[in-house]
N, C-alpha and C. Protein backbone atom coordinates (compact mmCIF):
# COMPACT_ATOMS: atom_id res chain seq x y z
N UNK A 1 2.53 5.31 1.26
CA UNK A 1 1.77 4.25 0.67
C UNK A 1 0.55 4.02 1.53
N UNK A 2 -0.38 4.99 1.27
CA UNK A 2 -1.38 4.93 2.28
C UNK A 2 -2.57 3.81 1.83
N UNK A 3 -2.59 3.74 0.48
CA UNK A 3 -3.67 3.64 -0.08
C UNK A 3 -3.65 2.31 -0.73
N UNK A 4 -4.79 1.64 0.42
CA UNK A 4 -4.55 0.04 0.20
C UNK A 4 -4.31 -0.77 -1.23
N UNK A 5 -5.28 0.42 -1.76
CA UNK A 5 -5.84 -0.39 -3.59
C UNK A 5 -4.44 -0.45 -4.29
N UNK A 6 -3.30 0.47 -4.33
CA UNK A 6 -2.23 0.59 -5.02
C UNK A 6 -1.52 -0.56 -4.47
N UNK A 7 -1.86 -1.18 -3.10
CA UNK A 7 -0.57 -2.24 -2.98
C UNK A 7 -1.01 -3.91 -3.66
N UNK A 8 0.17 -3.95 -4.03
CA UNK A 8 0.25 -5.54 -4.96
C UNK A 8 1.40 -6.40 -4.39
N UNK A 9 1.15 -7.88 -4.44
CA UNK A 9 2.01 -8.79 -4.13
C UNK A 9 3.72 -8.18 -4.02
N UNK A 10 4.61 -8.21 -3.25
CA UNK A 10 6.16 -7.82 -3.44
C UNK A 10 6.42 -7.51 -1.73
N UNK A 11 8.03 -6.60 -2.05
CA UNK A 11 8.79 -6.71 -0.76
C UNK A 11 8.36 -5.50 -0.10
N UNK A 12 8.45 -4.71 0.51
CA UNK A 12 8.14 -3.28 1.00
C UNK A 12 9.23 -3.28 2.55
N UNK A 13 9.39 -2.15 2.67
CA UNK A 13 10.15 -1.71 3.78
C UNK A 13 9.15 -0.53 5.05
N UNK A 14 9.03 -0.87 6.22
CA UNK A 14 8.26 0.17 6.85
C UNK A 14 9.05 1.12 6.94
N UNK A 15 8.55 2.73 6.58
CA UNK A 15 9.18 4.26 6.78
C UNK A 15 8.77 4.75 7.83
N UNK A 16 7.62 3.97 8.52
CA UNK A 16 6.34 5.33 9.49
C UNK A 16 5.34 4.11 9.74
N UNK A 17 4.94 4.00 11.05
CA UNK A 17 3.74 3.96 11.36
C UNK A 17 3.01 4.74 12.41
N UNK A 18 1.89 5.10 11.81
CA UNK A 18 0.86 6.67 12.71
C UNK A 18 -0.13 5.27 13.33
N UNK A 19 -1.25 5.87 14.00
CA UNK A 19 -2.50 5.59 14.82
C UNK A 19 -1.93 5.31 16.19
N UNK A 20 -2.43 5.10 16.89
CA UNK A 20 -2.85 5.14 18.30
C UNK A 20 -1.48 4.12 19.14
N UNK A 21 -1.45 4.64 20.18
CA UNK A 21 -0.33 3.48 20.63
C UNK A 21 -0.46 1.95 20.83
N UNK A 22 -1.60 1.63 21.06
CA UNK A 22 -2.28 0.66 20.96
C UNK A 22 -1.85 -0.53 19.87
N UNK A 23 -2.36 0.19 18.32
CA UNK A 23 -1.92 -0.28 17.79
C UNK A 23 -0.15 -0.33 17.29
N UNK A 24 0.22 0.25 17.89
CA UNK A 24 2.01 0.55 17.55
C UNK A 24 2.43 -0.46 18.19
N UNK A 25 2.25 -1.01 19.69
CA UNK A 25 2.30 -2.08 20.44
C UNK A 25 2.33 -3.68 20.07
N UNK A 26 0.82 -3.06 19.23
CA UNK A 26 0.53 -4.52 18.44
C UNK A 26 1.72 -4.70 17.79
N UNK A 27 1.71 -3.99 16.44
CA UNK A 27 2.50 -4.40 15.76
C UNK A 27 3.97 -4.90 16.33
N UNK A 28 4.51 -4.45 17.02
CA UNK A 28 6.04 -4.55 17.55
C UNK A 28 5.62 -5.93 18.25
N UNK A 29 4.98 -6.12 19.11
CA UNK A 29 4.79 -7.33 19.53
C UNK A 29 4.65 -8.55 18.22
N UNK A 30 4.03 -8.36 16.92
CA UNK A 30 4.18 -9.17 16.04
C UNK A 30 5.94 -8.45 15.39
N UNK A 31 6.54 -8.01 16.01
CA UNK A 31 7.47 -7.81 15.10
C UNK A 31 8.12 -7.12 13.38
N UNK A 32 6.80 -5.95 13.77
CA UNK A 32 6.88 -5.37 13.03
C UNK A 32 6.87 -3.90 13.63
N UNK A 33 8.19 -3.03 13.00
CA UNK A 33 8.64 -1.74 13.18
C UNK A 33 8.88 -0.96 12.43
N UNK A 34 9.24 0.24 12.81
CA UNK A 34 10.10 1.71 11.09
C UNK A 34 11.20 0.94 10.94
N UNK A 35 11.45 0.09 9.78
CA UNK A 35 12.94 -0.71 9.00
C UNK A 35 12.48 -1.57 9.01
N UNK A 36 11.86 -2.77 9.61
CA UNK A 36 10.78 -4.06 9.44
C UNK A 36 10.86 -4.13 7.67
N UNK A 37 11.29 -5.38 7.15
CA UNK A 37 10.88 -5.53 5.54
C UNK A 37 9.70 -6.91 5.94
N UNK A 38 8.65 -6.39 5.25
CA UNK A 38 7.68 -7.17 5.13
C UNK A 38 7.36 -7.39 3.50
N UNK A 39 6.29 -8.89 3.48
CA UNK A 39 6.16 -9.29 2.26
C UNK A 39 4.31 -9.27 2.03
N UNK A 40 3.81 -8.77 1.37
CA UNK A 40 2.47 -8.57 1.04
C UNK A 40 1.97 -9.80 0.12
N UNK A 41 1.30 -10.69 0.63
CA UNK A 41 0.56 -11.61 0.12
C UNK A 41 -0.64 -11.58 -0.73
N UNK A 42 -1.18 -12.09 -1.72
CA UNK A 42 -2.26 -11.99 -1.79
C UNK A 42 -3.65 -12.46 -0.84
N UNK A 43 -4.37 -11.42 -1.16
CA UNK A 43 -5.41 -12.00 -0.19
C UNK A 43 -6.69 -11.13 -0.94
N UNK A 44 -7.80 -11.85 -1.05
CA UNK A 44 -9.26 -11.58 -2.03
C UNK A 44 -9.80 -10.20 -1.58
N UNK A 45 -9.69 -9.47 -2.35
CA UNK A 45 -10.39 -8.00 -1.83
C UNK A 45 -11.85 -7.87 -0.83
N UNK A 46 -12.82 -9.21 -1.25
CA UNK A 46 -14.22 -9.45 -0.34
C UNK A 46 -13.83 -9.04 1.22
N UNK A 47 -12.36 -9.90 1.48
CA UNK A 47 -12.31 -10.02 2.72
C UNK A 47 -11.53 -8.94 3.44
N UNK A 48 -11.29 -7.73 2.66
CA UNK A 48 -10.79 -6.59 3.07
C UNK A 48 -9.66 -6.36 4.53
N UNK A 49 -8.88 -7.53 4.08
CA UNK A 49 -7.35 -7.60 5.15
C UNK A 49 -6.35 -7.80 4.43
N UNK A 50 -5.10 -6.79 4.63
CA UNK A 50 -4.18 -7.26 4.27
C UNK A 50 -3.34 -8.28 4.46
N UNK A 51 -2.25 -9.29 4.20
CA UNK A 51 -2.05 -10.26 4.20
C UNK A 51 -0.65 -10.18 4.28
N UNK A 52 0.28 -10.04 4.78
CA UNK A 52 1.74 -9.51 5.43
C UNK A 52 2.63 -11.24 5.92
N UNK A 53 3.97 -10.72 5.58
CA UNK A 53 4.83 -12.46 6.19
C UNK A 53 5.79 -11.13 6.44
N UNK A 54 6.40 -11.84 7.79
CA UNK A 54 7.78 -10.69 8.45
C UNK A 54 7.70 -11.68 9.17
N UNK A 55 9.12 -12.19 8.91
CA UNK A 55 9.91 -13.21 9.47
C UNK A 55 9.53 -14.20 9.55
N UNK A 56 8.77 -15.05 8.24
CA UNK A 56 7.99 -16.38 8.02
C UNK A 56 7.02 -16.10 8.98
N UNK A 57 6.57 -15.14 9.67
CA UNK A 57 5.17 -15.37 9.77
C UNK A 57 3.99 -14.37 9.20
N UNK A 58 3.09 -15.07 9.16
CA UNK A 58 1.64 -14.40 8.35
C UNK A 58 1.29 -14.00 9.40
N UNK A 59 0.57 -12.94 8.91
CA UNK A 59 -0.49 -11.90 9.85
C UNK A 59 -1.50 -11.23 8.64
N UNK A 60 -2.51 -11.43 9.42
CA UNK A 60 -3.64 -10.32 8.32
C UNK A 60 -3.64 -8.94 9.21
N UNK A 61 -4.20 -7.83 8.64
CA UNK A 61 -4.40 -6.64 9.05
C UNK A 61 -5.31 -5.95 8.28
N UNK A 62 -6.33 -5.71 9.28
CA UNK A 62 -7.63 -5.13 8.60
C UNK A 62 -7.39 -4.01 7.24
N UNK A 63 -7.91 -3.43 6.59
CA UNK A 63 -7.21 -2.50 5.40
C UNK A 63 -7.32 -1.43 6.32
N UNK A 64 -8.16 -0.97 7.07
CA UNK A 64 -8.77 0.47 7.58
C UNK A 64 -7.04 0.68 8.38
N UNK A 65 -6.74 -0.48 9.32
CA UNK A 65 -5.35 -0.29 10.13
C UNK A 65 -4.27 -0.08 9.22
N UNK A 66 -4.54 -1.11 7.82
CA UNK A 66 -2.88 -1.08 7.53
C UNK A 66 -2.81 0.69 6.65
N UNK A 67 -3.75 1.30 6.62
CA UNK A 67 -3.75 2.62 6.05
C UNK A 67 -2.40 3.41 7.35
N UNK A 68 -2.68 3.15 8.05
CA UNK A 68 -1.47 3.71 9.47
C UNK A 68 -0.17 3.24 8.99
N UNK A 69 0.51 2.53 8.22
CA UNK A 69 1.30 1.65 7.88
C UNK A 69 1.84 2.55 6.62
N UNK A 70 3.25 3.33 6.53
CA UNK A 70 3.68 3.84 5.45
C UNK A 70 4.87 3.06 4.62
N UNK A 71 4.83 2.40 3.79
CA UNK A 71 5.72 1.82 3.31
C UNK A 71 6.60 1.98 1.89
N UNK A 72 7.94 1.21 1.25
CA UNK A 72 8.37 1.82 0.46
C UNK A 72 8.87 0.33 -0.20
N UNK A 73 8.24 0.06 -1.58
CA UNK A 73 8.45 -1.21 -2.30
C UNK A 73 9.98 -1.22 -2.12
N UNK A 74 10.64 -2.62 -2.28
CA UNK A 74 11.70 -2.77 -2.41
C UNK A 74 11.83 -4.09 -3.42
N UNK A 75 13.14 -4.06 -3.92
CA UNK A 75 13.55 -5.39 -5.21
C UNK A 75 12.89 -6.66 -4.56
C-alpha cells in the first residue's frame, strides 16, 4: 500500500516499513511497528499529511514518509 491516493478513512495493519533508520526509530518511538494496527483519519489533501491514531494517539506523517509505510486494510 504504497500509494497515498488509494488510502481512505479505516483500520490497516503494518506488514513492512522501508526508509532510513532514522525514520524507523521515529516511528517505534511513537509506537508504531511491523503488527502495529493503526487507524487513518481524514485529513484535507492541500495539506499533504497523513493523519494516523495508534493507541488513541494522533500523529500526522508527511505523505512522501508514509509511502515507506506498507500496510494491509483490516475489518
Amino acid at each position: 500500500m504504497n500509494d497515498p491516493q488509494d488510502i481512505r478513512d479505516g483500520r490497516f495493519i503494518i506488514t513492512a516499513i522501508n526508509g532510513q533508520q532514522t525514520f524507523k526509530s521515529f516511528l517505534l518511538g511513537h509506537n508504531i511497528a511491523v503488527g502495529s494496527a493503526i487507524t487513518i483519519n481524514y485529513s484535507p489533501k492541500y495539506a499533504q499529511l497523513i493523519s494516523i491514531t495508534v493507541r488513541q494517539k494522533i500523529l500526522s506523517i508527511r505523505t512522501e514518509d508514509f509511502k515507506n509505510i506498507e500496510c494491509v486494510r483490516i475489518a
